[in-house]
N, C-alpha and C. Protein backbone atom coordinates (compact mmCIF):
# COMPACT_ATOMS: atom_id res chain seq x y z
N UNK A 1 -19.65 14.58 -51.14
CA UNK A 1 -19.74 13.22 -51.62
C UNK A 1 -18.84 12.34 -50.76
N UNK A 2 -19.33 10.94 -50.44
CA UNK A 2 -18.39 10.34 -49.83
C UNK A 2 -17.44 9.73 -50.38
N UNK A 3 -16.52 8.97 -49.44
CA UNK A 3 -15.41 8.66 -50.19
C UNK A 3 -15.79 6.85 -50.22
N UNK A 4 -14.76 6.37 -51.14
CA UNK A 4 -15.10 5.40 -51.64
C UNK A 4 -14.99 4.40 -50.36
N UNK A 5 -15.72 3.27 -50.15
CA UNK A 5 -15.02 2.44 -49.33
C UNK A 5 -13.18 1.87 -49.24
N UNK A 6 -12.84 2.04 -47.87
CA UNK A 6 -11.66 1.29 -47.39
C UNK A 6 -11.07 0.22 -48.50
N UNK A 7 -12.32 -0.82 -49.06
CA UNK A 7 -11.98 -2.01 -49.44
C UNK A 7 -11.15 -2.07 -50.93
N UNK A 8 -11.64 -0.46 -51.17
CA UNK A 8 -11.16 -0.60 -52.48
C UNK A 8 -9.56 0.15 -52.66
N UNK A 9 -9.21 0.46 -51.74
CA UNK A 9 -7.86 1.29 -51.32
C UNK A 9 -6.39 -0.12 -51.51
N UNK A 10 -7.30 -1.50 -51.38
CA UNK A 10 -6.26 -2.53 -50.86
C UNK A 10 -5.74 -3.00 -52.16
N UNK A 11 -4.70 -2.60 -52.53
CA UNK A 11 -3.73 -3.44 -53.87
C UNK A 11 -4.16 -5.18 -54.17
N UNK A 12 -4.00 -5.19 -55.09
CA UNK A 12 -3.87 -6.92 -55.73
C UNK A 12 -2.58 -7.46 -56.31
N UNK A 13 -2.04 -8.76 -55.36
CA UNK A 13 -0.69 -9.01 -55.93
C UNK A 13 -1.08 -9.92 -56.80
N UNK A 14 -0.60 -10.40 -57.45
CA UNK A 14 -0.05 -11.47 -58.56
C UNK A 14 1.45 -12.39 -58.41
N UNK A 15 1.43 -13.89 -58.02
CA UNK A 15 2.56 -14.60 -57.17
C UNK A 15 2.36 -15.29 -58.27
N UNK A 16 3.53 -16.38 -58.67
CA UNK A 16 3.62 -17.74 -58.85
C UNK A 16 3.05 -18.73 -58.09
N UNK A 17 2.55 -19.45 -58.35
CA UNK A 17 1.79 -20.76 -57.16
C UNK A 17 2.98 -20.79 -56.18
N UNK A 18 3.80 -21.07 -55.98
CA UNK A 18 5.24 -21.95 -55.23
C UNK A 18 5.79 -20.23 -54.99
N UNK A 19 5.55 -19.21 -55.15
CA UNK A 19 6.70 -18.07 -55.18
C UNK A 19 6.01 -16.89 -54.38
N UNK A 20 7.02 -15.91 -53.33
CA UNK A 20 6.81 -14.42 -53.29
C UNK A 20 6.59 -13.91 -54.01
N UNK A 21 7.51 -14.02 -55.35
CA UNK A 21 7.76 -12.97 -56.39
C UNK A 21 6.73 -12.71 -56.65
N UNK A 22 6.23 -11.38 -57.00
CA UNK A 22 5.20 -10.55 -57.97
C UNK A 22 5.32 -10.63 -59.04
N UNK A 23 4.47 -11.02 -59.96
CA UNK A 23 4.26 -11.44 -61.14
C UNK A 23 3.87 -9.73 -62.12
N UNK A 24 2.67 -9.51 -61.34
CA UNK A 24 1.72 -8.25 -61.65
C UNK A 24 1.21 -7.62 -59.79
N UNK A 25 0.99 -6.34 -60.20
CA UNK A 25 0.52 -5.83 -58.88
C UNK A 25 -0.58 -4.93 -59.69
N UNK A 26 -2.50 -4.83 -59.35
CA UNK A 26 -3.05 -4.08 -59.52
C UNK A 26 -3.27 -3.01 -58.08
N UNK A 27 -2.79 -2.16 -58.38
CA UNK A 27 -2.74 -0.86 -57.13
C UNK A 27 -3.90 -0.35 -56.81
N UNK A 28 -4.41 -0.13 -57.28
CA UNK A 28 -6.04 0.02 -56.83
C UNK A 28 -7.31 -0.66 -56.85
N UNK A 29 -8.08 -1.19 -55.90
CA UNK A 29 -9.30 -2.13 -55.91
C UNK A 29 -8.74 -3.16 -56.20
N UNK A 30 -9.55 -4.33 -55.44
CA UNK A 30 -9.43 -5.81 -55.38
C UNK A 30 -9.83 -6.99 -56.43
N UNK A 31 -8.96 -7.45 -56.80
CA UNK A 31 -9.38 -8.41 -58.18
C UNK A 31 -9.54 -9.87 -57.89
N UNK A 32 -10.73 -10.23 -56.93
CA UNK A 32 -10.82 -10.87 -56.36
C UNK A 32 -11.59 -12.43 -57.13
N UNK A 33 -10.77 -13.26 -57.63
CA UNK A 33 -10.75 -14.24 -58.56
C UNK A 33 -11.26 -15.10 -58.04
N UNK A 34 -11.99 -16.42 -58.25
CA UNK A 34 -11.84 -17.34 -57.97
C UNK A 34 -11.35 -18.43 -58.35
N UNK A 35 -11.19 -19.16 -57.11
CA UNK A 35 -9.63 -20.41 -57.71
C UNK A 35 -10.05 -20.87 -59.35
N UNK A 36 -9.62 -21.51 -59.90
CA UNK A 36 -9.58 -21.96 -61.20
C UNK A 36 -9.88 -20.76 -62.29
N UNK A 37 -10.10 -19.46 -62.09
CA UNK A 37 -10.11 -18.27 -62.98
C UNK A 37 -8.92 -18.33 -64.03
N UNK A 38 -8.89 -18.22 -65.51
CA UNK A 38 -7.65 -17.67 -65.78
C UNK A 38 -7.30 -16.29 -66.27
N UNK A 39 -6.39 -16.22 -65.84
CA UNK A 39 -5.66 -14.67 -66.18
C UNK A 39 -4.74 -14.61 -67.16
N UNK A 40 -4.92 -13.76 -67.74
CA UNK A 40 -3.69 -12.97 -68.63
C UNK A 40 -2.94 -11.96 -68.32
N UNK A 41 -1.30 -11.97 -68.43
CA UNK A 41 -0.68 -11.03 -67.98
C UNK A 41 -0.70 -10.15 -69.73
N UNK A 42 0.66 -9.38 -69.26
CA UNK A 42 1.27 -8.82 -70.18
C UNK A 42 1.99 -9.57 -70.92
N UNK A 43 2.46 -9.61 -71.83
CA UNK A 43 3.57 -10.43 -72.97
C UNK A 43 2.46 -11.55 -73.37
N UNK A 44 0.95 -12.16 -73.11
CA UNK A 44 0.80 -13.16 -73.50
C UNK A 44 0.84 -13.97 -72.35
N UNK A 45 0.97 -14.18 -71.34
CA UNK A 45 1.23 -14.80 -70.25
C UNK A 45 -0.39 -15.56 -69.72
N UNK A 46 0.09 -16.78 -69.60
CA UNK A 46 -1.80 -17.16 -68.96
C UNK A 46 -1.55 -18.37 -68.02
N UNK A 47 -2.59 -17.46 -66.91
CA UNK A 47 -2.37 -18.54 -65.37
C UNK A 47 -3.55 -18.81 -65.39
N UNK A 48 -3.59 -19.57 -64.25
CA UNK A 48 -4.77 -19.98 -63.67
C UNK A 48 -4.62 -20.16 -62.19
N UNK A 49 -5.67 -18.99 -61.34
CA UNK A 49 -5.49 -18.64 -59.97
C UNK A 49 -5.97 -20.24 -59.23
N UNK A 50 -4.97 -20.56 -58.53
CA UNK A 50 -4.61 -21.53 -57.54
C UNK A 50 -5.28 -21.13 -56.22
N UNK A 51 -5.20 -20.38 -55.92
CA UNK A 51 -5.59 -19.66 -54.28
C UNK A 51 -5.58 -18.24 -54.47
N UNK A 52 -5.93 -17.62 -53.06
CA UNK A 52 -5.93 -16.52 -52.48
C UNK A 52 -6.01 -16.53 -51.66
N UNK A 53 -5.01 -15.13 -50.89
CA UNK A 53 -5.53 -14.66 -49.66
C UNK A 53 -5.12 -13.72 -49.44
N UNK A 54 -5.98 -13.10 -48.04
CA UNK A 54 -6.20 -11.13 -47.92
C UNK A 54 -4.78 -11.51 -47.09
N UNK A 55 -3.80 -10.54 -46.98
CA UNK A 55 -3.14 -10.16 -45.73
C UNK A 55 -3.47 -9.09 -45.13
N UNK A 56 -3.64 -8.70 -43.72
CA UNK A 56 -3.45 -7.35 -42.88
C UNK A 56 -2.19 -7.06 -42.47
N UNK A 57 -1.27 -7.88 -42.48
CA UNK A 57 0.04 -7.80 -42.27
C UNK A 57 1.26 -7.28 -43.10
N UNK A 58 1.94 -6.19 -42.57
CA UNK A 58 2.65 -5.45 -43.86
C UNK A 58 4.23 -5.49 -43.27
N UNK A 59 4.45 -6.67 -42.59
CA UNK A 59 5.82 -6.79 -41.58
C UNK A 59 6.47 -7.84 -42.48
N UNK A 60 5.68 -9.03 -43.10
CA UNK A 60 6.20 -9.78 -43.87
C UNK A 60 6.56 -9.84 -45.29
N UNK A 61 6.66 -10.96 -45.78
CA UNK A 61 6.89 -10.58 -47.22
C UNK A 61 6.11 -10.35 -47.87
N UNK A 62 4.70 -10.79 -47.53
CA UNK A 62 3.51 -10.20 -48.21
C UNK A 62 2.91 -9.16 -47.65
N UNK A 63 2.49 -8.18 -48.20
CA UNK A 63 2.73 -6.58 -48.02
C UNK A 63 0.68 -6.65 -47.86
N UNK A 64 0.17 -5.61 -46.98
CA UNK A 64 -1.17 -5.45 -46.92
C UNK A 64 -1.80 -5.68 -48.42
N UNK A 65 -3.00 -6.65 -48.21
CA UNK A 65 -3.47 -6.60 -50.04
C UNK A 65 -4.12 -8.27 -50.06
N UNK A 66 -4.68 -8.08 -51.12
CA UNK A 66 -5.01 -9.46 -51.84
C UNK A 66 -3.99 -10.20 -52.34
N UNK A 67 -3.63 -11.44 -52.07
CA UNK A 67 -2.35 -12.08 -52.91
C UNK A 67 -2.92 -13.21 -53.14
N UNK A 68 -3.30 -13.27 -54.77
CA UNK A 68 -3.62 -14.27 -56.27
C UNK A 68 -2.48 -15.15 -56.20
N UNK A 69 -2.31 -16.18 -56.08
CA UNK A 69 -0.92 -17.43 -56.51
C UNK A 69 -1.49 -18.10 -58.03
N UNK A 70 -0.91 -18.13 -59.16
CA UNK A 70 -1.40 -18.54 -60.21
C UNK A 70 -0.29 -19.76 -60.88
N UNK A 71 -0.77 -20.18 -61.38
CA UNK A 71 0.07 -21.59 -62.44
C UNK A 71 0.09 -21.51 -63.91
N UNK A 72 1.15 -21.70 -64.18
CA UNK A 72 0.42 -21.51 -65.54
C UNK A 72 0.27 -22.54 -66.26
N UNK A 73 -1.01 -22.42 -66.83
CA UNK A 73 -2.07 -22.94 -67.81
C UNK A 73 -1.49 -23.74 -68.27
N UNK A 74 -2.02 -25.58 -68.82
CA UNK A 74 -1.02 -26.51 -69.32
C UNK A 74 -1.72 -25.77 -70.86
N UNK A 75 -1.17 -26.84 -71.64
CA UNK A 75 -1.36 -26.73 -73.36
C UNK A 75 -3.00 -27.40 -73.25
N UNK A 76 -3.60 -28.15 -72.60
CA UNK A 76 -4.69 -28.80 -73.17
C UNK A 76 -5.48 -27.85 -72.86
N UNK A 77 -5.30 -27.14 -71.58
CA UNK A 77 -5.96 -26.11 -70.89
C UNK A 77 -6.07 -25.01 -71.15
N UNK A 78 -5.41 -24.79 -72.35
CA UNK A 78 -4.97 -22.99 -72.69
C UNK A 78 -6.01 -22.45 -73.89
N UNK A 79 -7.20 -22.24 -73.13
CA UNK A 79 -8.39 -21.72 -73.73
C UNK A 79 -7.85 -20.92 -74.83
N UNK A 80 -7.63 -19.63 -74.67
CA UNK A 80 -6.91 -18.27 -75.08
C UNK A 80 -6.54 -19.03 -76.44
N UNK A 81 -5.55 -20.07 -76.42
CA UNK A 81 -4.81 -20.18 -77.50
C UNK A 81 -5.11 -21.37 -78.01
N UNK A 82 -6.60 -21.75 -77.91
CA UNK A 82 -7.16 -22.92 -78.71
C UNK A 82 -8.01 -21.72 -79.59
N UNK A 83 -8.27 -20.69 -79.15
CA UNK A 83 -9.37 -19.60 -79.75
C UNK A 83 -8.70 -19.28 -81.13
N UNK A 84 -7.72 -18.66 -80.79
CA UNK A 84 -6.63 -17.70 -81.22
C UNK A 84 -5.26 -17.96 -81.67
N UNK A 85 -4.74 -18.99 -82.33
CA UNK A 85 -3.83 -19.79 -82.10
C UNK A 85 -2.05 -18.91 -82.59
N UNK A 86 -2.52 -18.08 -83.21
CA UNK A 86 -2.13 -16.63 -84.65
C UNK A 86 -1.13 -15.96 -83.51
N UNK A 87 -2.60 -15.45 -82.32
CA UNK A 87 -1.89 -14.12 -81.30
C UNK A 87 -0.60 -14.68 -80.44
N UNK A 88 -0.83 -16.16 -80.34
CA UNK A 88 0.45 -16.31 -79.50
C UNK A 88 1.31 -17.00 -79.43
N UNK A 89 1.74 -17.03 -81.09
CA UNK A 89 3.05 -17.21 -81.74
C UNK A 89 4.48 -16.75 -81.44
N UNK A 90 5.71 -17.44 -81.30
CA UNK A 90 6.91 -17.16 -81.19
C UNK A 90 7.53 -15.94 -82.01
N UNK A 91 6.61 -15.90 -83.17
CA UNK A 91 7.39 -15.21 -84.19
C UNK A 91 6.64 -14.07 -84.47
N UNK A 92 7.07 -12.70 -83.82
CA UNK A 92 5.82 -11.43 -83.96
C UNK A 92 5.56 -11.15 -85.66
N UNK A 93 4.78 -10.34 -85.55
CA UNK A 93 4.78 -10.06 -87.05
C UNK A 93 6.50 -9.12 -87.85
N UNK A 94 5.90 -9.54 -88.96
CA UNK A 94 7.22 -9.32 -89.44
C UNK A 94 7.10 -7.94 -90.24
């Protein structure tokens, strides 16, 4: 059997719009968004992908891979929690 394509070997970062920092990293296969997509992290967290781009370059600070830059979501904009307003409360259940 063959092996999977190359393309799917390449990690996905997760940045702040303005930042290096890694937010999230998916390690396997490409999560290839388009601009205005929103995402959810972990904790509740919700962006909305700003850009992308592939690097081949693993000398800089961005490491070989897809790198997502996301913003996060204003209040008018925050689909998720016009739905759901319960799940993403300050105060977990008690």
């Amino acid at each position: 059997m063959a092996e999977s394509p190359g393309v799917y070997r390449w990690p996905t970062y997760f940045h702040e719009a303005k930042s290096s920092d890694v937010l999230y990293m998916q390690e396997n296969g490409l999560l290839d968004l388009p601009v205005g997509a929103g995402v959810l992290l972990g904790g509740g967290e919700r962006f909305r992908v700003v850009d992308t781009w592939f690097s081949y370059d693993n000398h800089g600070v961005f490491n070989v891979g897809l790198h997502v830059f996301l913003e996060p979501v204003t209040e008018e904009d925050d689909r998720l929690k016009q739905i759901d307003p319960a799940y993403f409360r300050d105060v977990p259940d008690a």
